[in-house]
Protein backbone atom coordinates (compact mmCIF):
# COMPACT_ATOMS: atom_id res chain seq x y z
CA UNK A 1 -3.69 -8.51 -81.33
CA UNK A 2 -6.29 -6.96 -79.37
CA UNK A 3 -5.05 -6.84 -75.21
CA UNK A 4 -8.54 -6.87 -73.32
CA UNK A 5 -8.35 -6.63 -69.48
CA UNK A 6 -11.12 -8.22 -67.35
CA UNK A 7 -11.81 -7.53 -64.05
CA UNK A 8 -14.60 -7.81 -60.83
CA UNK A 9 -15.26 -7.82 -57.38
CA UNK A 10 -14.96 -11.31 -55.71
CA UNK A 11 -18.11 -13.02 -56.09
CA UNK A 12 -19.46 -10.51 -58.77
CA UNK A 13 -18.99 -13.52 -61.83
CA UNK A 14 -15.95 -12.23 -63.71
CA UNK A 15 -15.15 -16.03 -64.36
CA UNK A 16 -18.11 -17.01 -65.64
CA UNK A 17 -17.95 -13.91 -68.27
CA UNK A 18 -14.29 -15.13 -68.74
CA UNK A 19 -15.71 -18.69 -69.98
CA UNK A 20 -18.20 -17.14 -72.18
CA UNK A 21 -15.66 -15.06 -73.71
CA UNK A 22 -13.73 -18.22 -74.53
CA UNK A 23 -16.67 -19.83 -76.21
CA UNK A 24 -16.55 -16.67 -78.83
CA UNK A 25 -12.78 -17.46 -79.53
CA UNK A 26 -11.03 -15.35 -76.99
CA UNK A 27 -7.38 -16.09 -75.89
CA UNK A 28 -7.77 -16.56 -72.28
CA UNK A 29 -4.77 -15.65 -69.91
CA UNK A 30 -6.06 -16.23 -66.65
CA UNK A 31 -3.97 -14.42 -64.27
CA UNK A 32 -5.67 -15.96 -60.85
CA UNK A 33 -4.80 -19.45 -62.38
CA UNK A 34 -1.21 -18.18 -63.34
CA UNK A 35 -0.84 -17.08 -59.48
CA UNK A 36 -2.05 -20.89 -58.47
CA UNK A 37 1.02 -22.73 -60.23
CA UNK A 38 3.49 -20.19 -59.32
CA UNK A 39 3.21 -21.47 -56.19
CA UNK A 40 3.36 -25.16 -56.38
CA UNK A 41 5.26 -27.21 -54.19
CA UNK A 42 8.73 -26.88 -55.66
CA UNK A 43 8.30 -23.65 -57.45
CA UNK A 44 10.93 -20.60 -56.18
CA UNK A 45 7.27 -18.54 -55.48
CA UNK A 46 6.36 -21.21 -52.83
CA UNK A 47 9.62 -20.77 -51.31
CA UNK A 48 9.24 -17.28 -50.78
CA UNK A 49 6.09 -17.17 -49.33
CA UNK A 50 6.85 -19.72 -46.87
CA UNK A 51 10.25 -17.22 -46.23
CA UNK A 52 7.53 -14.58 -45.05
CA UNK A 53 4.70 -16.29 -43.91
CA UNK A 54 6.12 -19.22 -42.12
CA UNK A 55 5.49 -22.66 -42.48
CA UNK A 56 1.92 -22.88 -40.94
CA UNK A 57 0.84 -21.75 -44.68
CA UNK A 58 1.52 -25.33 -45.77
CA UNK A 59 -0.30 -27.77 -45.88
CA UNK A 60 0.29 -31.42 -44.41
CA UNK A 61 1.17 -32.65 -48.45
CA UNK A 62 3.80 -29.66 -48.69
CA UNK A 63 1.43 -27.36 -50.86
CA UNK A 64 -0.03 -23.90 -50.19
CA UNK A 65 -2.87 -23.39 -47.58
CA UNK A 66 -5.28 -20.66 -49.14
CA UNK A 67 -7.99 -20.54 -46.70
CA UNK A 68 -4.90 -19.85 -44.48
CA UNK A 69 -3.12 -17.61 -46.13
CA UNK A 70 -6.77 -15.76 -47.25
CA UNK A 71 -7.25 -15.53 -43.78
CA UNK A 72 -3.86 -13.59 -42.87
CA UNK A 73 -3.62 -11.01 -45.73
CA UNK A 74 -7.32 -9.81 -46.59
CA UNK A 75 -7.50 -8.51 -43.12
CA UNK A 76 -4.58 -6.82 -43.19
CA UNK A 77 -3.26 -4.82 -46.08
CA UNK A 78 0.41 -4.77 -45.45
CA UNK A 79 0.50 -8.31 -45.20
CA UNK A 80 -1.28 -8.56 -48.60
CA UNK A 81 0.71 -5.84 -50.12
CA UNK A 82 3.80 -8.57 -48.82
CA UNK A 83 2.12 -11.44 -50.74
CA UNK A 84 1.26 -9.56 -54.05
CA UNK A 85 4.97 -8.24 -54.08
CA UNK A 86 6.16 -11.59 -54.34
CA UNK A 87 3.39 -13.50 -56.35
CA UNK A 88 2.58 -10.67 -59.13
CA UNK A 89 5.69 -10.41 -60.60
CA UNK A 90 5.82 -13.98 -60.96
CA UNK A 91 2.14 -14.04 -62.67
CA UNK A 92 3.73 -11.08 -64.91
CA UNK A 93 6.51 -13.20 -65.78
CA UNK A 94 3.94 -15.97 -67.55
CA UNK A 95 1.49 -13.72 -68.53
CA UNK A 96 3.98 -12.35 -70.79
CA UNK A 97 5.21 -15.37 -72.30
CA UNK A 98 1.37 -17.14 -73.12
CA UNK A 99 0.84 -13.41 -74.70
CA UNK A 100 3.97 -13.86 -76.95
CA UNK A 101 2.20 -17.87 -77.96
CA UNK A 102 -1.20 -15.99 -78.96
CA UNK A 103 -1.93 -16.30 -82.50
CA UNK A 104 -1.15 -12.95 -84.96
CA UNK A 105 -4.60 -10.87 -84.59
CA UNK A 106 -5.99 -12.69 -81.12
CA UNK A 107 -8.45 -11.01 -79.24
CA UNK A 108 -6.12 -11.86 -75.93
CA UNK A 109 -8.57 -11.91 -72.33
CA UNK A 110 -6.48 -10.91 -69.51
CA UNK A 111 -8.49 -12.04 -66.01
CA UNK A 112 -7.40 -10.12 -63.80
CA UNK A 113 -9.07 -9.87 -60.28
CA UNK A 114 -6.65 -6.44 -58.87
CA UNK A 115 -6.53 -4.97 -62.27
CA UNK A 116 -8.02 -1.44 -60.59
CA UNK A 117 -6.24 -2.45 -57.69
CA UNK A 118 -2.75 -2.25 -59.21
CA UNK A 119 -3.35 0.21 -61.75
CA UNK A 120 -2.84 -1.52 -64.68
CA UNK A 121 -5.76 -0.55 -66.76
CA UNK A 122 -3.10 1.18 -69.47
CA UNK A 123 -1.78 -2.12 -70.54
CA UNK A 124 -5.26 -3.03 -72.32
CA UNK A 125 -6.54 -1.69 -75.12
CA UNK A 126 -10.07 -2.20 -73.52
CA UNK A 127 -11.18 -2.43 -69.84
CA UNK A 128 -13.90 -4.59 -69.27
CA UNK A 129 -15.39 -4.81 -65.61
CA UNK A 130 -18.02 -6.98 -64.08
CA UNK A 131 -20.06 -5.50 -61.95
CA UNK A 132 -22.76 -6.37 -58.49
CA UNK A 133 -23.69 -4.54 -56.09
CA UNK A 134 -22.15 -5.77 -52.46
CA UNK A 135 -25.04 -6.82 -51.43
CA UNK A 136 -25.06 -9.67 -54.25
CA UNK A 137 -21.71 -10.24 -53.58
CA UNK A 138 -22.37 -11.06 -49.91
CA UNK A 139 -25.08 -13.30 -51.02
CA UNK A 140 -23.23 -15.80 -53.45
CA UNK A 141 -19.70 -15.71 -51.29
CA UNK A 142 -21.88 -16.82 -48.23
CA UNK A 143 -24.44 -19.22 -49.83
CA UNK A 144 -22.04 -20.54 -52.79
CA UNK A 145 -18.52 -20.68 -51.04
CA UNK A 146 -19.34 -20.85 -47.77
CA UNK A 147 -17.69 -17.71 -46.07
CA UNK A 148 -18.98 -16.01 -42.69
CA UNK A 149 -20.32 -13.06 -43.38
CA UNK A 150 -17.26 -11.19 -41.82
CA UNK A 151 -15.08 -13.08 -44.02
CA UNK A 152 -16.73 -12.09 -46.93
CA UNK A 153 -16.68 -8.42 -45.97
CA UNK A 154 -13.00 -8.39 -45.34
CA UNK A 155 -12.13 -9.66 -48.84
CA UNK A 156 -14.68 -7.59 -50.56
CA UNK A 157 -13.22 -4.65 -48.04
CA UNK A 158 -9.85 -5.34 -49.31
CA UNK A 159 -10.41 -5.12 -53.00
CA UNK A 160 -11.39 -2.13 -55.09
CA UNK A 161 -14.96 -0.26 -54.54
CA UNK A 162 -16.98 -0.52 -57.34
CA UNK A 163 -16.72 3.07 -58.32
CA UNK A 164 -13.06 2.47 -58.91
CA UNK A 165 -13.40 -0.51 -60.83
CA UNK A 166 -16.10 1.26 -62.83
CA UNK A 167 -13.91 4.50 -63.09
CA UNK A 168 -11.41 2.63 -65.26
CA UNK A 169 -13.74 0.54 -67.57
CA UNK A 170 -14.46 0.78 -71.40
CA UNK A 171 -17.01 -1.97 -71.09
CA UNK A 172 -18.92 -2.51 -67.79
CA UNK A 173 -20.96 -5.83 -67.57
CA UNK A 174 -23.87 -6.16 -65.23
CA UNK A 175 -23.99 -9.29 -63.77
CA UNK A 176 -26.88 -9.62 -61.35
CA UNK A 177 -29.75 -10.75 -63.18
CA UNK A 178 -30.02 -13.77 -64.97
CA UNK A 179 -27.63 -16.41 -67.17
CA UNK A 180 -29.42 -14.99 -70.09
CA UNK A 181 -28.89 -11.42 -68.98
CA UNK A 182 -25.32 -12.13 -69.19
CA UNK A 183 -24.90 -14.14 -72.60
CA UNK A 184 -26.71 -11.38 -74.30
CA UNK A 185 -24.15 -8.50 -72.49
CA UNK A 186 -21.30 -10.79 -72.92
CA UNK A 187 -22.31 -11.28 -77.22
CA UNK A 188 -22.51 -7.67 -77.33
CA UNK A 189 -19.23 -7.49 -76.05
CA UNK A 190 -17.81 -9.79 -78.48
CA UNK A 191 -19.08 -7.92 -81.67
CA UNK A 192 -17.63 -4.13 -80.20
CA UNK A 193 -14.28 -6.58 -79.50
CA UNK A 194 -14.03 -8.04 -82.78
CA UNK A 195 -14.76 -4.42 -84.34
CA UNK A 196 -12.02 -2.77 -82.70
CA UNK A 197 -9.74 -6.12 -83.80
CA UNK A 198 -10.47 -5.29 -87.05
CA UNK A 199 -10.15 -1.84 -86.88
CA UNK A 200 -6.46 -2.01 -85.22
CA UNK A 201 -5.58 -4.83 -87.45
CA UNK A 202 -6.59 -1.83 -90.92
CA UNK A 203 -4.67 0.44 -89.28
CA UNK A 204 -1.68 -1.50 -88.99
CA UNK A 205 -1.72 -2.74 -91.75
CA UNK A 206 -2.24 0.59 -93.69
């Protein structure tokens, strides 16, 4: 099994490289999805969150208000750092068990958004990162999802810089140019994955 973490800005395309890499056969283990159902109404992760954020981050149906909850922690980082401790061990917990369903020899996709973030770039065998520039990633948060331009600043503010995203990457992926740019970066990826797959899988075996 080959562990590849994937990571990116917000707004910089990481899940659109993450669907491509599905297409080739990739394992996906989408960590940002993962995060979603750990807090479902019901779920002990919802609970807790509610325990430190209060009940105005619910919604009138009982679920989890994200735009709310967005709006509390990326401006302030102890207030995220209070949400990640109780979500990401939670999102370890599953990651962890759809790694141990993967097939024998899997190329395994980890999408992970705070991989650079949280230092976790040892757990992959390869580090692939998606990269814009800010400006780009202004431009499609504002136009495509609708954020204020302050809004947008204060989550890209809150992640990783670039240069520390890139400072941990085997593979970086440029992603502002065209659909086509991408497919052809995103096959060239594949082959150097399935390489090293094969190579780890002779070496184990010898």
């Amino acid at each position: 099994m080959l562990k590849v973490g994937l990571t990116g800005g917000i707004g910089s395309g990481k899940s659109e490289v993450s669907a491509r890499l599905r297409a080739h056969g990739a394992v996906i283990i989408d960590a940002d999805r993962i995060a979603r159902e750990v807090v479902e109404p019901g779920t002990p992760g919802l609970a807790a969150v509610v325990a430190e954020f209060g009940e105005e981050v619910l919604l009138p149906g009982g679920g989890l208000d994200r735009e709310k909850v967005g709006s509390i922690v990326f401006a302030d980082r102890d207030r995220l750092a209070a949400l990640n401790a109780i979500v990401h061990p939670l999102v370890g917990e599953r990651m962890q068990e759809l790694m141990d369903a993967a097939p024998a020899g899997a190329i395994v996709v980890y999408d992970v958004p705070l991989l650079a973030e949280n230092g976790l770039a040892g757990m992959y065998d390869v580090v692939v990162v998606v990269d814009v520039p800010v400006e780009v990633q202004l431009d499609r948060l504002t136009s495509r999802r609708g954020m204020t331009e302050e809004d947008a600043r204060a989550r890209i503010a809150a992640q990783a810089t670039r240069e520390e995203r890139r400072a941990v990457a085997d593979h970086v992926i440029d992603n502002a140019g065209s659909l086509d740019d991408l497919q052809a970066r995103v096959d060239a990826l594949w082959e150097d994955l399935v390489r090293r797959a094969s190579a780890a899988s002779a070496t184990s075996a010898g």
